[in-house]
C-alpha atoms as a PDB file:
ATOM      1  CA  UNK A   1      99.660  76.016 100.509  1.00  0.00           C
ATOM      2  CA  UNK A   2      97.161  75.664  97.833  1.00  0.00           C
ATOM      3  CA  UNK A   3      95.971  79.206  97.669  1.00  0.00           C
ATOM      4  CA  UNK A   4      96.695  80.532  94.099  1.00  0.00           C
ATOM      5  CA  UNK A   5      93.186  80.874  92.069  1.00  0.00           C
ATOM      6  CA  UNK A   6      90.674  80.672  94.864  1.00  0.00           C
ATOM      7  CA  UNK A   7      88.730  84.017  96.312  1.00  0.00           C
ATOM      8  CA  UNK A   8      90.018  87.013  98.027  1.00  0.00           C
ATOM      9  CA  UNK A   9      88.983  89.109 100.471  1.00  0.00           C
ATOM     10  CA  UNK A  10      87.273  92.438  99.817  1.00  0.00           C
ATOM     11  CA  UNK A  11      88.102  93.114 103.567  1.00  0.00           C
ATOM     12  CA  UNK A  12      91.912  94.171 102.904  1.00  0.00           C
ATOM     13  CA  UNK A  13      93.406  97.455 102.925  1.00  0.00           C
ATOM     14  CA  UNK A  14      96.820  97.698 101.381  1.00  0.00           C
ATOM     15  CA  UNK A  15      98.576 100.888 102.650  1.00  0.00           C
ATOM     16  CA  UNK A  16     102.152  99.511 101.484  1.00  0.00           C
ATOM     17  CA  UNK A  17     102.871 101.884  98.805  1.00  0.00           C
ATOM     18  CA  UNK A  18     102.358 104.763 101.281  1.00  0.00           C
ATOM     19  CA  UNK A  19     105.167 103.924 104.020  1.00  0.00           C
ATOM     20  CA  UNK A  20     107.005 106.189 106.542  1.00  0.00           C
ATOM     21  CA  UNK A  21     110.855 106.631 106.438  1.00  0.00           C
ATOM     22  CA  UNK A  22     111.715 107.346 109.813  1.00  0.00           C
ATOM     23  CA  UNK A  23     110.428 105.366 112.959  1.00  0.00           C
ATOM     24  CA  UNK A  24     111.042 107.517 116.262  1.00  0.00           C
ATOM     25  CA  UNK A  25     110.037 104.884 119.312  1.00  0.00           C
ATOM     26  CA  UNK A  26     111.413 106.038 122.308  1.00  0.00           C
ATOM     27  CA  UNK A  27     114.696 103.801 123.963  1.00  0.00           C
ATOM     28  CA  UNK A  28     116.317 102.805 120.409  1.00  0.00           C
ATOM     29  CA  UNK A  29     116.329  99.988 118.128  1.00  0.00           C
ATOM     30  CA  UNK A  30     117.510  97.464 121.123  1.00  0.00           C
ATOM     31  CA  UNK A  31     114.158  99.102 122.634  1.00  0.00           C
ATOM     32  CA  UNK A  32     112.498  98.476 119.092  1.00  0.00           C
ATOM     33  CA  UNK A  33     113.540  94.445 119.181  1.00  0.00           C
ATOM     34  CA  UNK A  34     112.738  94.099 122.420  1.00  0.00           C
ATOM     35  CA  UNK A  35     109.570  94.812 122.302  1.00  0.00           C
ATOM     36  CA  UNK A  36     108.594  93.168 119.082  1.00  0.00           C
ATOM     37  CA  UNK A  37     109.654  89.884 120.469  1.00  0.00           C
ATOM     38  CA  UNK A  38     107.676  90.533 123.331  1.00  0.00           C
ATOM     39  CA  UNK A  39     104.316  91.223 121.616  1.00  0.00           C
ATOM     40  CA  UNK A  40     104.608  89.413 118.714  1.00  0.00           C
ATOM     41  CA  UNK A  41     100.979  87.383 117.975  1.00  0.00           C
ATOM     42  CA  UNK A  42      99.977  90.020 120.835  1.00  0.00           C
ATOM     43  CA  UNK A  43      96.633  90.868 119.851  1.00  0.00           C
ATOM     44  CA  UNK A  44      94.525  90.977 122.343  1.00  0.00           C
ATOM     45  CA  UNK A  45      96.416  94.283 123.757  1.00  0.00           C
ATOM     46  CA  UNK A  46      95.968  96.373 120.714  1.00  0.00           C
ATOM     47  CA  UNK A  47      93.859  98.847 122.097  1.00  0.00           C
ATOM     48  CA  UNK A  48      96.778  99.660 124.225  1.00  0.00           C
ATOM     49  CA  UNK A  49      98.986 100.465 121.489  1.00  0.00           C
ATOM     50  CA  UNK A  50     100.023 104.176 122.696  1.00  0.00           C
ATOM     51  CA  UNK A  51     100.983 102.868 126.077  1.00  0.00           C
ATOM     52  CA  UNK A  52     103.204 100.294 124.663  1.00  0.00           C
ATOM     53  CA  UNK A  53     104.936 103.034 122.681  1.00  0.00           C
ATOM     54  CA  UNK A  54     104.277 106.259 123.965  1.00  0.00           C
ATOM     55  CA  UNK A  55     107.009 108.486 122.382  1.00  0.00           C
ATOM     56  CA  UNK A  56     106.239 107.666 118.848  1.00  0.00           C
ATOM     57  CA  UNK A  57     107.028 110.653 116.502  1.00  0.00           C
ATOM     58  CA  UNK A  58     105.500 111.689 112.984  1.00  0.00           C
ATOM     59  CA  UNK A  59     107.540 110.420 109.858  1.00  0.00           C
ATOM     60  CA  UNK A  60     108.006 111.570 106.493  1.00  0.00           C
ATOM     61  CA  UNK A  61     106.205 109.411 104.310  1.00  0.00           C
ATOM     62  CA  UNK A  62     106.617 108.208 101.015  1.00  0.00           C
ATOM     63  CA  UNK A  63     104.571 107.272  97.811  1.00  0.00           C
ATOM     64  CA  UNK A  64     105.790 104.218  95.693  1.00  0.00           C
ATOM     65  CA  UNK A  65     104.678 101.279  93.348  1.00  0.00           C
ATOM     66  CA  UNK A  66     104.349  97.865  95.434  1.00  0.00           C
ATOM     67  CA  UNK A  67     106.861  95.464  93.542  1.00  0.00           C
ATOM     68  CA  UNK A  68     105.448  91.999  91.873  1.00  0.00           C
ATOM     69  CA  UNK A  69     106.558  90.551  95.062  1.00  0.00           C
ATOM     70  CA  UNK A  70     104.732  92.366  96.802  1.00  0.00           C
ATOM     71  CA  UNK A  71     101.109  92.136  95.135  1.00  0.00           C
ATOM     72  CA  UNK A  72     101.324  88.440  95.307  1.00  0.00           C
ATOM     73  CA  UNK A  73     102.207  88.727  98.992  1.00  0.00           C
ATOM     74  CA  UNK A  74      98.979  91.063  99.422  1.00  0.00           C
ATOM     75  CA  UNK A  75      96.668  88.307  97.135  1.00  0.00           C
ATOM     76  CA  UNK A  76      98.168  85.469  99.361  1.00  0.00           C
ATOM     77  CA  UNK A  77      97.284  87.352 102.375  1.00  0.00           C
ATOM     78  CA  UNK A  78      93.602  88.322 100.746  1.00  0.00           C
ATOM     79  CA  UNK A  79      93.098  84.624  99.952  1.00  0.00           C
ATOM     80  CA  UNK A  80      93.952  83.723 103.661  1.00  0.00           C
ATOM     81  CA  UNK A  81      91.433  85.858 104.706  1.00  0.00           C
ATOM     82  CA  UNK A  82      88.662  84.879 102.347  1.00  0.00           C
ATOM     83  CA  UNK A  83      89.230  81.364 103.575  1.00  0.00           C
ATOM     84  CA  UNK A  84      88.825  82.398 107.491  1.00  0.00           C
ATOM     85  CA  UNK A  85      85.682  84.618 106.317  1.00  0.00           C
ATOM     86  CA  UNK A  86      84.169  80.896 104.871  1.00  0.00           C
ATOM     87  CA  UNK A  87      84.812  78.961 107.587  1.00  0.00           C
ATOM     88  CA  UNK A  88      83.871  81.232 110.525  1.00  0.00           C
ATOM     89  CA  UNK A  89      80.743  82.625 108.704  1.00  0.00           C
ATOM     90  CA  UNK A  90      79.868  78.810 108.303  1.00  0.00           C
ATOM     91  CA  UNK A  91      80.557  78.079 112.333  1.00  0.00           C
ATOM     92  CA  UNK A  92      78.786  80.911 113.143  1.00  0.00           C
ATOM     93  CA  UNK A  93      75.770  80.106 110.962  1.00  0.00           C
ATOM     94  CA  UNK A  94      75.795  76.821 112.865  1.00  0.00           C
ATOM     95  CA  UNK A  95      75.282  78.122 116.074  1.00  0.00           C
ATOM     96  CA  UNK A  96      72.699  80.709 115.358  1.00  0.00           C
ATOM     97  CA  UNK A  97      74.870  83.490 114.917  1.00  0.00           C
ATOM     98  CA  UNK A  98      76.107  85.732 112.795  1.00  0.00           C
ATOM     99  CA  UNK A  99      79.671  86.582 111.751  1.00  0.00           C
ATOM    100  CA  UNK A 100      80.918  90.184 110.939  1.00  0.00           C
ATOM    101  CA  UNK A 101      83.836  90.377 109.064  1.00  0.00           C
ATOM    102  CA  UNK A 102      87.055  92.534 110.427  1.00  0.00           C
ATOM    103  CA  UNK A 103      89.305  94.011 108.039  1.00  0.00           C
ATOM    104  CA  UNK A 104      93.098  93.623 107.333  1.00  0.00           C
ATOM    105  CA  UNK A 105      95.099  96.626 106.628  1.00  0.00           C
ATOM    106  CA  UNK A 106      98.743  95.975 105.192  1.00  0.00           C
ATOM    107  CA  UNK A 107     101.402  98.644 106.657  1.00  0.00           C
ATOM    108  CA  UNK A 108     104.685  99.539 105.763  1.00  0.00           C
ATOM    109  CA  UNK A 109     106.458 101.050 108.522  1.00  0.00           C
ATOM    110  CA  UNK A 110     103.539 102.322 110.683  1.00  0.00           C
ATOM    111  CA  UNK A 111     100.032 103.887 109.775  1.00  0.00           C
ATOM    112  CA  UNK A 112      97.033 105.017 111.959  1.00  0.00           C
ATOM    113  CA  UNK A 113      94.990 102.952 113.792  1.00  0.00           C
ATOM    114  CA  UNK A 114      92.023 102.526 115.462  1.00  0.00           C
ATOM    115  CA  UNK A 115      93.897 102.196 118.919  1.00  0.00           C
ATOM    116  CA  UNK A 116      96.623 104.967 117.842  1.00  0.00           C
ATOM    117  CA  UNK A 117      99.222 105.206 115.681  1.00  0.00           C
ATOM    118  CA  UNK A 118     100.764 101.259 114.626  1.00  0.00           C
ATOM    119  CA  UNK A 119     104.021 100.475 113.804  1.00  0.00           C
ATOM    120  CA  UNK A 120     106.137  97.430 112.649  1.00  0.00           C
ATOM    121  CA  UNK A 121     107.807  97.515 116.397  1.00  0.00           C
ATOM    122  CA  UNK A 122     104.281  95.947 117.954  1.00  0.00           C
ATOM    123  CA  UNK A 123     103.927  93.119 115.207  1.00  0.00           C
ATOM    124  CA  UNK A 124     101.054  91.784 114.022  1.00  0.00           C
ATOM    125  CA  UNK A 125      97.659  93.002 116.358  1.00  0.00           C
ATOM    126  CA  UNK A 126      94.137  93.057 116.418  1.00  0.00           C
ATOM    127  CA  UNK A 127      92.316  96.496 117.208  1.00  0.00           C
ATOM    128  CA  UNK A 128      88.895  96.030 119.024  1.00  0.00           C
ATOM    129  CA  UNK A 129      88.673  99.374 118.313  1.00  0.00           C
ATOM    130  CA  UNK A 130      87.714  99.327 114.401  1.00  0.00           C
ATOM    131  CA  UNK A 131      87.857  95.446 114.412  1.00  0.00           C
ATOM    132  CA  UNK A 132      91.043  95.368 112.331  1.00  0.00           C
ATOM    133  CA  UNK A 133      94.016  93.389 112.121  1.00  0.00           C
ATOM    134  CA  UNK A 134      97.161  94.953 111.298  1.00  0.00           C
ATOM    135  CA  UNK A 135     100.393  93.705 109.701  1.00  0.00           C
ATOM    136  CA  UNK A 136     103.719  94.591 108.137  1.00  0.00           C
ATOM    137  CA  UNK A 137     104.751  91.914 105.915  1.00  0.00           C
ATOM    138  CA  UNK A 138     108.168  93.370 105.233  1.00  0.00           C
ATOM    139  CA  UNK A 139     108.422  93.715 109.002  1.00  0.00           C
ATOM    140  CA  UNK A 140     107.122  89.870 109.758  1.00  0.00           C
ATOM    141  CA  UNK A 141     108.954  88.590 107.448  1.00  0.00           C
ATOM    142  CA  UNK A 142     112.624  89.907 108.545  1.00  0.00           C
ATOM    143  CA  UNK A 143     111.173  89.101 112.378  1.00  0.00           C
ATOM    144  CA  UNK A 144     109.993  84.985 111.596  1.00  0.00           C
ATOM    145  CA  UNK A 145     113.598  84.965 110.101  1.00  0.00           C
ATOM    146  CA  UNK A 146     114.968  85.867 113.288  1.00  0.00           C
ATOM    147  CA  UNK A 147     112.688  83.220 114.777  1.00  0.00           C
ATOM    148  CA  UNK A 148     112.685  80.379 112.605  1.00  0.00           C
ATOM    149  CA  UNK A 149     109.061  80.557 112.165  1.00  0.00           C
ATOM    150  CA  UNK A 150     109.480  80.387 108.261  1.00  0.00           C
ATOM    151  CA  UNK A 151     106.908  79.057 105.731  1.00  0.00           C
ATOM    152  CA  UNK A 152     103.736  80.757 104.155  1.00  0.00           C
ATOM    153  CA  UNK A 153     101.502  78.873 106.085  1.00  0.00           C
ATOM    154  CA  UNK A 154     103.520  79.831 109.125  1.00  0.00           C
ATOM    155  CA  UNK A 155     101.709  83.652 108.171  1.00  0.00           C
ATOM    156  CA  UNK A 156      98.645  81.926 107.518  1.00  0.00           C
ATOM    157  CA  UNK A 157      98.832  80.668 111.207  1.00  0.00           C
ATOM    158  CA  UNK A 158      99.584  84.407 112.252  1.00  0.00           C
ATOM    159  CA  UNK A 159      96.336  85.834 110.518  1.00  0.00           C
ATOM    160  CA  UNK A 160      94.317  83.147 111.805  1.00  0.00           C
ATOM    161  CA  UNK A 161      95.709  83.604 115.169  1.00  0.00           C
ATOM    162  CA  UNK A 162      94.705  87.408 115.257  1.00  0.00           C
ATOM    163  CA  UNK A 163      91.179  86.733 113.588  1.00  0.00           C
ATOM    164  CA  UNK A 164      90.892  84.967 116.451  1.00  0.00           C
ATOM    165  CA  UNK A 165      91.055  87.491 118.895  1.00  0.00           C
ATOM    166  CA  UNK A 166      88.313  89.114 116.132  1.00  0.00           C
ATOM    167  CA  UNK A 167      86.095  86.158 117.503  1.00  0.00           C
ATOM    168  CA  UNK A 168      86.624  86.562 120.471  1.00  0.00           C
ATOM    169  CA  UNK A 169      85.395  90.102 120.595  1.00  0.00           C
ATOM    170  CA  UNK A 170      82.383  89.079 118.915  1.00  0.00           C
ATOM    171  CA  UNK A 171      81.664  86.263 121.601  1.00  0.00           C
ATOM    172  CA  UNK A 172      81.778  89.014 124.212  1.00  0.00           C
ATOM    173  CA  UNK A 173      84.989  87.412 125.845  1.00  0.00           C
ATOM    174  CA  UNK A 174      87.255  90.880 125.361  1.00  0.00           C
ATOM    175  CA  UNK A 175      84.680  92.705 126.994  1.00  0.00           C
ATOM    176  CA  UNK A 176      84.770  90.084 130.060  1.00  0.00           C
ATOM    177  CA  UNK A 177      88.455  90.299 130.357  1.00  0.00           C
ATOM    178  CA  UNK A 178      88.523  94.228 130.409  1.00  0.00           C
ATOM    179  CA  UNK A 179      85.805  94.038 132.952  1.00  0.00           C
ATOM    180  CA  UNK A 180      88.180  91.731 135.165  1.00  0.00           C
ATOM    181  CA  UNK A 181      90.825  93.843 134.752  1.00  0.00           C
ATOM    182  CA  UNK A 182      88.749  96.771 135.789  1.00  0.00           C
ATOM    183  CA  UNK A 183      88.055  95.127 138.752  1.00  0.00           C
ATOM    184  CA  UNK A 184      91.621  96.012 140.080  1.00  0.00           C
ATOM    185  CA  UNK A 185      93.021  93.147 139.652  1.00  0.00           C
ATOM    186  CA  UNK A 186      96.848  92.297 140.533  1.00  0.00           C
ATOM    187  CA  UNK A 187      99.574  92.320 137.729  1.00  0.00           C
ATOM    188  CA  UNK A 188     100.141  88.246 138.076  1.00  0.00           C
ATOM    189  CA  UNK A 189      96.060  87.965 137.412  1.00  0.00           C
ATOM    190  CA  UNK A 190      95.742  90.149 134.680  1.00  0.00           C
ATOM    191  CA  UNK A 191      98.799  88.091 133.101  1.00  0.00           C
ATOM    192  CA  UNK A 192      97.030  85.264 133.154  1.00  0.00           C
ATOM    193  CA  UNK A 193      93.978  86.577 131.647  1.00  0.00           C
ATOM    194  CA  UNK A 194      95.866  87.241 128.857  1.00  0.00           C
ATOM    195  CA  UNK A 195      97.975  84.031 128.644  1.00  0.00           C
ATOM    196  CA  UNK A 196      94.348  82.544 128.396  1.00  0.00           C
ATOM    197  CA  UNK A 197      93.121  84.625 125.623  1.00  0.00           C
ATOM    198  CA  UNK A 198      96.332  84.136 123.436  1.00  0.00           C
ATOM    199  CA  UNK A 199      96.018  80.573 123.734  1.00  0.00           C
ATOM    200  CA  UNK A 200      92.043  80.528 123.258  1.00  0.00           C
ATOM    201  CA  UNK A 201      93.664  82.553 119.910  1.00  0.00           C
ATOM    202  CA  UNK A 202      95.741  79.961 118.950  1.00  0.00           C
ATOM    203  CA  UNK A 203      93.206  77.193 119.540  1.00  0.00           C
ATOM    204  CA  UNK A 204      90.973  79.328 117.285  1.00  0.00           C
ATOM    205  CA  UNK A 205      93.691  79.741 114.265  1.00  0.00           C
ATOM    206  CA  UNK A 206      93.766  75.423 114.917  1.00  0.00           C
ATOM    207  CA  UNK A 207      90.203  75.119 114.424  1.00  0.00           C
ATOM    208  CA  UNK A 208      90.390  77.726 111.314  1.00  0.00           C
ATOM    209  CA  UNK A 209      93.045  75.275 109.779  1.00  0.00           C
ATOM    210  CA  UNK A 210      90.996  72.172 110.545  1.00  0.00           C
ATOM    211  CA  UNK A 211      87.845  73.647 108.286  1.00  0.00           C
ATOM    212  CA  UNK A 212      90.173  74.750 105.843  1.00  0.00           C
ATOM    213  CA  UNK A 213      91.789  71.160 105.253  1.00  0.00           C
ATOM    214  CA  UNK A 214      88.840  69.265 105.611  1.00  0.00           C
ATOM    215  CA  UNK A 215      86.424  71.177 103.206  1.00  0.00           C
ATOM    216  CA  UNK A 216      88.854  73.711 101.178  1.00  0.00           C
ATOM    217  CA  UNK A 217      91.708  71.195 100.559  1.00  0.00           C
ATOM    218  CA  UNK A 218      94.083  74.747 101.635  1.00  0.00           C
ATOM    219  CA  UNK A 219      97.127  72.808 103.213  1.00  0.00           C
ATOM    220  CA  UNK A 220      99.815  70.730 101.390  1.00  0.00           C
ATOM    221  CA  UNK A 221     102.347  68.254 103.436  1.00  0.00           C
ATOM    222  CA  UNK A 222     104.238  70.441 106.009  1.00  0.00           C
ATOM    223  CA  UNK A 223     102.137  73.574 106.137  1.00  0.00           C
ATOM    224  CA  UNK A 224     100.792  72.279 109.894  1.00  0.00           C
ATOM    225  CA  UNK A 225     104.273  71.415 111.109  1.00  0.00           C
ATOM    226  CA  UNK A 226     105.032  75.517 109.960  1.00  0.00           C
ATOM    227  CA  UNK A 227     102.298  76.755 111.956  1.00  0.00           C
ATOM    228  CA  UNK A 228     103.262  74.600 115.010  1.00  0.00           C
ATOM    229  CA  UNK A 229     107.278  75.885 115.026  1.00  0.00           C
ATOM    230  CA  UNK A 230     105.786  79.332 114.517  1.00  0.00           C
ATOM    231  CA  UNK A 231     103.449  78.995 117.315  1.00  0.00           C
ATOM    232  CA  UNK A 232     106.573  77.607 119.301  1.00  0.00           C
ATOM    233  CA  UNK A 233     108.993  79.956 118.151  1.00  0.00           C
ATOM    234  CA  UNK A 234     106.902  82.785 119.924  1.00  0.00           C
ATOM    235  CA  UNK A 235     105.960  81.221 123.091  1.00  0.00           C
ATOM    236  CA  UNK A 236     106.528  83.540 126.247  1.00  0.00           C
ATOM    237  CA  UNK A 237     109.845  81.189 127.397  1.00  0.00           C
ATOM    238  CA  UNK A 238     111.442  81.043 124.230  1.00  0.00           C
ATOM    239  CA  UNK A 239     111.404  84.770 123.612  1.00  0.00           C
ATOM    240  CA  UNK A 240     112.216  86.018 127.676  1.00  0.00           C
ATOM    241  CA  UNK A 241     115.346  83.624 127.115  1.00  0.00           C
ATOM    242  CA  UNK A 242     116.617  84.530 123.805  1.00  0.00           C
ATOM    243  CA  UNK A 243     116.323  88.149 125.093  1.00  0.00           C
ATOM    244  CA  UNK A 244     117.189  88.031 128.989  1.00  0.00           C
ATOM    245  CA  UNK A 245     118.773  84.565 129.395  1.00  0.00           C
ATOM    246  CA  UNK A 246     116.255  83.748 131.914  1.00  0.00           C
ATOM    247  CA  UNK A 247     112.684  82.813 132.316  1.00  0.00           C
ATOM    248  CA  UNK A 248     110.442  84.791 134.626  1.00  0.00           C
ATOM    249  CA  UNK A 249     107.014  82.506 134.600  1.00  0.00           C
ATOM    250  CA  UNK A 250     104.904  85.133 136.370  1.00  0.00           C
ATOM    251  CA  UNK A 251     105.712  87.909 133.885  1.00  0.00           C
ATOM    252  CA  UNK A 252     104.373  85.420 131.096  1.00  0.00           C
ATOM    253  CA  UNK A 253     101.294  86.935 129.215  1.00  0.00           C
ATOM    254  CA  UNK A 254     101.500  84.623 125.912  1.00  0.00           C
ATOM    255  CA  UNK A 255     101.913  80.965 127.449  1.00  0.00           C
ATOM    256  CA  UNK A 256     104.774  78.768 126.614  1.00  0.00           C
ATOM    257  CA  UNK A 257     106.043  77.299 123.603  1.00  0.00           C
ATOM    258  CA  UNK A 258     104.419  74.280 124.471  1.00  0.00           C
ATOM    259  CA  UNK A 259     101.050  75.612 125.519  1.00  0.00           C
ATOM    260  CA  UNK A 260     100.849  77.303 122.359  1.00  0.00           C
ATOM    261  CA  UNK A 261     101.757  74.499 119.756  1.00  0.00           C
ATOM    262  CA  UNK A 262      99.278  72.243 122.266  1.00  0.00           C
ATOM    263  CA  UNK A 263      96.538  74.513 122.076  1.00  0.00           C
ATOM    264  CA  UNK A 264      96.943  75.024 117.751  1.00  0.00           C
ATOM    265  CA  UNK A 265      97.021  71.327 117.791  1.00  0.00           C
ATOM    266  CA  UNK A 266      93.732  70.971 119.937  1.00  0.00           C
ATOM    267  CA  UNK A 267      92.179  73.260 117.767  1.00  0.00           C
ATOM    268  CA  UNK A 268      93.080  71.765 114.537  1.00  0.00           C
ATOM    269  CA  UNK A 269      92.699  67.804 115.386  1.00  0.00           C
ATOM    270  CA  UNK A 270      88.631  69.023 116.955  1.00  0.00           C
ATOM    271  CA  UNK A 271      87.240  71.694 114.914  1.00  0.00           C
ATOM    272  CA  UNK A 272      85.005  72.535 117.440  1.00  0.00           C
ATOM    273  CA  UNK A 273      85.144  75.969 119.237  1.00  0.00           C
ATOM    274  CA  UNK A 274      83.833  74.798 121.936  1.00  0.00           C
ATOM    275  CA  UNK A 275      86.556  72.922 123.407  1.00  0.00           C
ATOM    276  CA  UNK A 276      88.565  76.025 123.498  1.00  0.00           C
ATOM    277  CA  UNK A 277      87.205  77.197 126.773  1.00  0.00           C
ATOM    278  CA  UNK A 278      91.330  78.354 128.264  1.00  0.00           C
ATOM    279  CA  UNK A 279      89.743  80.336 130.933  1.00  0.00           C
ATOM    280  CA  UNK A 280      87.569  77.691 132.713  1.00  0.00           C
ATOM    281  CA  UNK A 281      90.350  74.864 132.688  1.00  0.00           C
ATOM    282  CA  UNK A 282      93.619  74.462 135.629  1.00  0.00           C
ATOM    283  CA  UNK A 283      95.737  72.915 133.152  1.00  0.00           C
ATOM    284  CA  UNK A 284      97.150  75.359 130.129  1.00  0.00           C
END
């Protein structure tokens, strides 16, 4: 990616050189990796972060100075979100709207939240709560290794993906889907809500990289094919069989591999939000 030298985000929060030790998540680390896998790109649930892990304990923390590494992993990460701040402002601006920015806290370990405490074990998330997105780079980074989702635009993808669900709580579409839920709907139902808003997510984090080719110049050759094996490499069926052997379709609440990488690709080849409409359509 082309990002050295252009603008960063004032919108970041680096909490990195204060990180806690210990990590005390109920049912172990085969608990720990579970889970992660599971909820990985999961943002749409992060206001129910404490239910996820309810046994969370305090940790020690410590005070340190963020290696070289490090600060250019938060100004690559600022940069990304300077460039999503552009283009949304801009597609909001076109349709008679205006675009509030979230911020972006960087975590080592876990830190508070404005859904509860977060921690490396729930990924990447957006919180409706204080419209933030929280990540652990450290974390993500040991995690796309276990994927295969490699490649800096392949974390590009991710922070698009969970500005996304930052969208979609400005267009009023969280809201909608809580209300449904509310409603009493069954298990099955309320998976499928959420397999639509992940993959109206991903079709947003497409039509984020679309704006950013076509009037930033951002990507270089092989930074979409990244962001299509990460979307992949976390699609519902992929992760239920490299941790169960077995695929249980009604218990999906991401979409498939193949949804996923379909819906980034929809997004990126249109631009246009409004052909992202998952929840209106019979065929993910």
């Amino acid at each position: 990616m082309l990002w050295k030298g252009r603008r960063q985000s004032s919108n970041v929060e680096d909490r990195r050189g204060i990180s806690g030790r210990t990590m005390a998540a109920g049912g172990g680390l085969g608990t720990v990796i579970l889970v992660v896998l599971y909820l990985l790109l999961g943002g749409g649930k992060g206001d129910d972060l404490q239910n996820i892990l309810p046994t969370i304990g305090e940790s020690a923390t410590e005070n340190r100075q963020l290696t070289t590494a490090e600060t250019e992993q938060g100004q690559f990460v600022s940069v990304i979100l300077a460039e999503t701040e552009d283009v949304w402002h801009s597609l909001f601006n076109d349709a008679g709207k205006t675009y509030r920015e979230p911020k972006l806290v960087l975590f080592s370990g876990m830190t508070q939240s404005g859904c509860g405490t977060a921690q490396s074990a729930v990924g990447p998330f957006y919180c409706s709560g204080d419209e933030t997105v929280y990540i652990d780079l450290d974390f993500l980074s040991d995690l796309q290794k276990r994927l295969g989702a490699q490649g800096d635009f392949a974390v590009a993808y991710i922070i698009a993906h969970e500005v996304g669900h930052h969208v979609q709580n400005l267009m009023g579409i969280m809201d909608q889907v809580q209300e449904q839920r509310a409603a009493g709907i069954d298990e099955r139902e309320s998976n499928n809500l959420s397999v639509r808003m992940e993959l109206q997510a991903d079709f947003l984090a497409g039509v984020w990289a679309y704006h950013a080719q076509r009037t930033k110049n951002l990507l270089e050759q092989g930074d979409v094919e990244e962001a299509i094996n990460a979307a992949g490499a976390v699609g519902d069926d992929r992760i239920q069989r490299r941790t169960q052997g077995y695929v249980v379709p009604d218990s999906f609440n991401h979409g498939t591999s193949a949804q996923r990488t379909n819906w980034f690709l929809k997004g990126f080849k249109t631009g246009d939000p409004d052909q992202g409409d998952t929840f209106n359509t019979p065929n993910l």
